[in-house]
C-alpha atoms as a PDB file:
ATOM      1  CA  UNK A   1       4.298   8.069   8.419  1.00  0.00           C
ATOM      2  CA  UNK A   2       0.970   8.853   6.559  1.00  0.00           C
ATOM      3  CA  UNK A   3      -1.020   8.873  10.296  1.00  0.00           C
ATOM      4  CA  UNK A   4      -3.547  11.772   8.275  1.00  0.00           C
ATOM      5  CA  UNK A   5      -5.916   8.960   7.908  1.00  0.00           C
ATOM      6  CA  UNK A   6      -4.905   5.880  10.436  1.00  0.00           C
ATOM      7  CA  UNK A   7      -7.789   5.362  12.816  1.00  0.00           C
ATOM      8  CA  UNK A   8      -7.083   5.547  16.280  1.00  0.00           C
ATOM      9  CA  UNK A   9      -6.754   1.817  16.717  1.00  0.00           C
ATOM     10  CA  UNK A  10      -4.645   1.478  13.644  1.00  0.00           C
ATOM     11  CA  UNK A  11      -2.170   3.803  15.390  1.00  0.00           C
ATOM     12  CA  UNK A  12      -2.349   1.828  18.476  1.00  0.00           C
ATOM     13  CA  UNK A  13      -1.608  -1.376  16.843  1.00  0.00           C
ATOM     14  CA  UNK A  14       1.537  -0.047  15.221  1.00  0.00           C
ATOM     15  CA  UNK A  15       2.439   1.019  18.544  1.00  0.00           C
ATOM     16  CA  UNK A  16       2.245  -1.893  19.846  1.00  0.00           C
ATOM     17  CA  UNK A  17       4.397  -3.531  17.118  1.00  0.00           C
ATOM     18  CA  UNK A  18       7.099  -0.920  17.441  1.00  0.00           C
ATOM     19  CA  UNK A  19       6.740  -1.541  21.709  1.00  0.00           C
ATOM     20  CA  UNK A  20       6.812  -5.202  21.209  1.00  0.00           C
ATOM     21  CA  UNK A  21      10.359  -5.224  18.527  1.00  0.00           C
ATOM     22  CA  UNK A  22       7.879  -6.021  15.557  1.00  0.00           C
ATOM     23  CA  UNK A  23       6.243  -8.959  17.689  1.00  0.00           C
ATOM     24  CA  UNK A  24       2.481  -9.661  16.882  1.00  0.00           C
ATOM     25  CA  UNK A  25       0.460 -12.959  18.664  1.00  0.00           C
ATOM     26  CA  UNK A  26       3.828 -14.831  18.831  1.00  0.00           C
ATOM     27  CA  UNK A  27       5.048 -14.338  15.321  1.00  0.00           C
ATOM     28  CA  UNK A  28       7.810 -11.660  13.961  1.00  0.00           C
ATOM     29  CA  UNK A  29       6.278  -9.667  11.420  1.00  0.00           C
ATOM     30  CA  UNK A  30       8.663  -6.499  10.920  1.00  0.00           C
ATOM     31  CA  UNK A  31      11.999  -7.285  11.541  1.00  0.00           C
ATOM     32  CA  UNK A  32      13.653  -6.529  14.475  1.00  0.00           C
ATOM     33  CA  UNK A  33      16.488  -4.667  12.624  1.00  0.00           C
ATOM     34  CA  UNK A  34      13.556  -2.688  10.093  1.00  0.00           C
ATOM     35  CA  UNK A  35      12.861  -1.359  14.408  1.00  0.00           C
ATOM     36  CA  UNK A  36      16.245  -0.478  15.002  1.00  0.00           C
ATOM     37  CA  UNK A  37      16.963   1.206  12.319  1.00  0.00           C
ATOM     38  CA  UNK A  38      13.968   3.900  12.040  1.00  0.00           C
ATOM     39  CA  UNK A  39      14.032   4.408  15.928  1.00  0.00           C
ATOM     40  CA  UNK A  40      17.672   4.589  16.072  1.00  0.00           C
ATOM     41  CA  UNK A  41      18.207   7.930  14.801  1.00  0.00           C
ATOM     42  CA  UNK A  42      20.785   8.509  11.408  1.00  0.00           C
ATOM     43  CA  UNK A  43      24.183  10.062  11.539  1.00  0.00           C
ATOM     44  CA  UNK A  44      22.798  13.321   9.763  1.00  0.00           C
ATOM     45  CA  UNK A  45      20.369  13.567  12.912  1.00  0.00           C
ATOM     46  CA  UNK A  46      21.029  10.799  15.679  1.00  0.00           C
ATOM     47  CA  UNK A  47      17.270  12.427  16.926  1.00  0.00           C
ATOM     48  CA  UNK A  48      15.321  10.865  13.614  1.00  0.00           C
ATOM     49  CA  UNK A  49      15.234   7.889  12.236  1.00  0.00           C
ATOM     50  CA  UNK A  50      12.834   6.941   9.364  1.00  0.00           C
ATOM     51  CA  UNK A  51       9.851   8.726  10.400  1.00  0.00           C
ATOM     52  CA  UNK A  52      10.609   8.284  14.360  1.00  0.00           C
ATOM     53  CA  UNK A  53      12.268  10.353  16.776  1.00  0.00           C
ATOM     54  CA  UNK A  54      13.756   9.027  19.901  1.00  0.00           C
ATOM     55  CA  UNK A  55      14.383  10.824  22.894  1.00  0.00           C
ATOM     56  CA  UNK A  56      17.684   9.315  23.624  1.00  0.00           C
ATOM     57  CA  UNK A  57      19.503  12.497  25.525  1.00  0.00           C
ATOM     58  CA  UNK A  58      16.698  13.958  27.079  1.00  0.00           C
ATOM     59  CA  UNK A  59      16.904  14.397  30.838  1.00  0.00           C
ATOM     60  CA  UNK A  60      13.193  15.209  30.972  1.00  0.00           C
ATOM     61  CA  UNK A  61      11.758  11.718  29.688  1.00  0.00           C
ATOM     62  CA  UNK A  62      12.840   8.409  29.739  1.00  0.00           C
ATOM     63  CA  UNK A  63      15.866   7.682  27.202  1.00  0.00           C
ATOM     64  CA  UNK A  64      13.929   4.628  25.586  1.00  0.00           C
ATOM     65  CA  UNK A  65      11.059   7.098  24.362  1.00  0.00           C
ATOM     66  CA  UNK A  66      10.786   7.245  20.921  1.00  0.00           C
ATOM     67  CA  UNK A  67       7.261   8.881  18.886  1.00  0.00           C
ATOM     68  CA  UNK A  68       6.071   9.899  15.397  1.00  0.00           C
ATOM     69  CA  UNK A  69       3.440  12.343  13.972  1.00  0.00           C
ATOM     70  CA  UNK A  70       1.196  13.058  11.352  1.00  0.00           C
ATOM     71  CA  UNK A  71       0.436  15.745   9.854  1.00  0.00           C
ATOM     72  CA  UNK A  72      -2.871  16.823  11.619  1.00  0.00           C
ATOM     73  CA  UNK A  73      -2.013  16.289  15.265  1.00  0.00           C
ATOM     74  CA  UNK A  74      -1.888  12.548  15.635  1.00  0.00           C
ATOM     75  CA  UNK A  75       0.944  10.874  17.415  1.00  0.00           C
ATOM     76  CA  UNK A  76       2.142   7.529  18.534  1.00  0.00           C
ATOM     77  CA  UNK A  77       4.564   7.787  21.677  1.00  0.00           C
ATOM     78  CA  UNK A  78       6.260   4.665  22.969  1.00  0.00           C
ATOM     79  CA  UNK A  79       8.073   4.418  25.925  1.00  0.00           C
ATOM     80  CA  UNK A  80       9.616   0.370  26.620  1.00  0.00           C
ATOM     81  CA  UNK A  81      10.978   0.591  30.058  1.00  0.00           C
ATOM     82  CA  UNK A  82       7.289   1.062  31.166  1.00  0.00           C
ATOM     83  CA  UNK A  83       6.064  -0.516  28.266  1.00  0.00           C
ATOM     84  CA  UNK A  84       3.887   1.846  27.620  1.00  0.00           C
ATOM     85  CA  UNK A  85       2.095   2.926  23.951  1.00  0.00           C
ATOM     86  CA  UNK A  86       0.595   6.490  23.911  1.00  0.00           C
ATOM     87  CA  UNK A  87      -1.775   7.671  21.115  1.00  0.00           C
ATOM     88  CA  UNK A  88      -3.274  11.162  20.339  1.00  0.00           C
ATOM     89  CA  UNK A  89      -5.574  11.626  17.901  1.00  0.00           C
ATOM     90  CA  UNK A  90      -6.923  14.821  16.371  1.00  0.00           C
ATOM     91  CA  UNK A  91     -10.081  15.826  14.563  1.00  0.00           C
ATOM     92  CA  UNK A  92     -10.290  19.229  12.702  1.00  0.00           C
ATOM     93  CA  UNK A  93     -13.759  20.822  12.385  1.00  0.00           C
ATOM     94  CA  UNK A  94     -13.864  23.266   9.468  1.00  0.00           C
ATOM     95  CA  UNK A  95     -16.369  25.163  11.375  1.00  0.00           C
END
């Protein structure tokens, strides 16, 4: 998803798009299907979708938890039935 460089907020705003079905102040702007599909999963892996991976089968979370990663520790986790938008960020130090 390119989240190597997304500030913190940034992350928490696509979050909250991805929580709310592409909903932003009242007006769609990603389309609810463009949701669907990369949460959804693929049948090559019904876990990953288009940079997402859902947690449909799990036992140990709730099945409508879906999250993605970048590269250097960062994550978005969303979970709808509590609507609930999680975001971890990570800063190296090259010390």
């Amino acid at each position: 998803m390119g989240l190597a460089k997304a500030k913190i907020y940034n992350c928490a705003r696509i979050g909250y798009l991805y929580l709310n079905i592409g909903m932003w102040k009242g007006q769609q702007v990603i389309p609810k299907e463009w949701i669907s599909q990369t949460t959804l999963g693929t049948p090559a892996n019904p876990h990953y979708g288009f940079f997402w991976w859902n947690m449909h089968d799990r036992i140990t979370v709730p099945h409508d938890t879906y999250f993605t990663y970048g590269r250097w520790g960062q994550f978005i986790v969303i979970i709808s039935s509590l609507a609930m938008v999680v975001v971890h960020s990570f800063q190296w130090s090259k010390s």
